[in-house]
Protein backbone atom coordinates (compact mmCIF):
# COMPACT_ATOMS: atom_id res chain seq x y z
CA UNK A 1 29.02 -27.01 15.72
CA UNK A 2 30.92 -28.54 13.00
CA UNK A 3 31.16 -32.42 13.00
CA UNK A 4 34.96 -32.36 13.28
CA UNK A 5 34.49 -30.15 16.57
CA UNK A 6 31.75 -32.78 17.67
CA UNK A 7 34.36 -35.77 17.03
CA UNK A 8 37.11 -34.11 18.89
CA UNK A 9 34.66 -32.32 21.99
CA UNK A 10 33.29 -36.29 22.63
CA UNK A 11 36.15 -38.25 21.41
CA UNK A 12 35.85 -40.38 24.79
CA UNK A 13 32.04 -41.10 24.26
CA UNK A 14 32.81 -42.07 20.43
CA UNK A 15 35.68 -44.47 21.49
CA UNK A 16 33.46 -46.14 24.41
CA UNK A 17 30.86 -46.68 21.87
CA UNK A 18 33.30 -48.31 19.04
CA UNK A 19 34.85 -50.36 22.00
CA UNK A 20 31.20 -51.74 22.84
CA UNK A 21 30.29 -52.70 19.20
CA UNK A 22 33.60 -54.48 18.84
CA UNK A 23 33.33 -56.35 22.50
CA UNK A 24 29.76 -55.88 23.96
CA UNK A 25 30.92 -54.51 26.81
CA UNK A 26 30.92 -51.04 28.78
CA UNK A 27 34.04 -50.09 30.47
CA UNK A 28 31.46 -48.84 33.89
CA UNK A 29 30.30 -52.75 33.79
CA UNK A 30 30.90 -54.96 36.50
CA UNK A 31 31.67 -58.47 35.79
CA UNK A 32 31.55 -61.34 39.30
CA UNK A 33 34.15 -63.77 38.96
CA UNK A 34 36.28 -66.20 41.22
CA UNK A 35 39.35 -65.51 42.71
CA UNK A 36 41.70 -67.70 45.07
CA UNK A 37 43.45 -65.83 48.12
CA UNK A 38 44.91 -66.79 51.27
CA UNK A 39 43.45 -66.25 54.97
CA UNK A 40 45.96 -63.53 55.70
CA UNK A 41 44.60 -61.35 52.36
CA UNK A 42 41.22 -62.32 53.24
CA UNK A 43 41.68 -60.99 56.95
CA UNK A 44 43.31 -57.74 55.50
CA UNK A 45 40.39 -56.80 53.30
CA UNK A 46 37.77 -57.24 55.97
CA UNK A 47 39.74 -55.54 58.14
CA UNK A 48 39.75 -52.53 55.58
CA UNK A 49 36.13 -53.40 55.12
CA UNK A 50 35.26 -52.86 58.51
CA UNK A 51 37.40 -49.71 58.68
CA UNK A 52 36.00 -48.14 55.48
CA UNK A 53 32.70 -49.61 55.23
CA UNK A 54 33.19 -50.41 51.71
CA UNK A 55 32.41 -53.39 50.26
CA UNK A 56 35.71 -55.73 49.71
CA UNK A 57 34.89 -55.42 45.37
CA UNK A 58 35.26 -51.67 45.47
CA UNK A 59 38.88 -51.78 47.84
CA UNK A 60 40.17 -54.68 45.30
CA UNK A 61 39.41 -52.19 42.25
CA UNK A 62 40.71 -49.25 44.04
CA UNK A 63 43.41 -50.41 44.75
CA UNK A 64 44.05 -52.12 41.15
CA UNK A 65 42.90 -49.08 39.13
CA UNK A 66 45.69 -46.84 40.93
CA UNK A 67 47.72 -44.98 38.22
């Protein structure tokens, strides 16, 4: 396999890689932070927790990494 067909078959790997030099950081990382959200929205998602049995993290990013 040439190196050009190498570059182009893992382009995605090659780009992850140059992203983590740059920032330190893989894009499959998870990060905790603080957020601020009312009762209601707080309700919903354990609600949807309950209902789903997934944890309220993974229905936040779900929902946020729609296309």
């Amino acid at each position: 396999m040439q190196s050009d067909e190498i570059l182009r078959k893992y382009k995605k790997v090659f780009d992850t890689l140059e992203n983590y030099d740059k920032t330190g950081e893989l894009p499959f990382q998870r990060k905790r932070i603080d957020v601020t959200l009312s009762v209601e929205t707080i309700n919903k998602l354990k609600e949807m927790k309950e209902k789903t049995g997934k944890p309220i993290s993974r229905i936040i990013e779900e929902c946020v990494s729609k296309d």
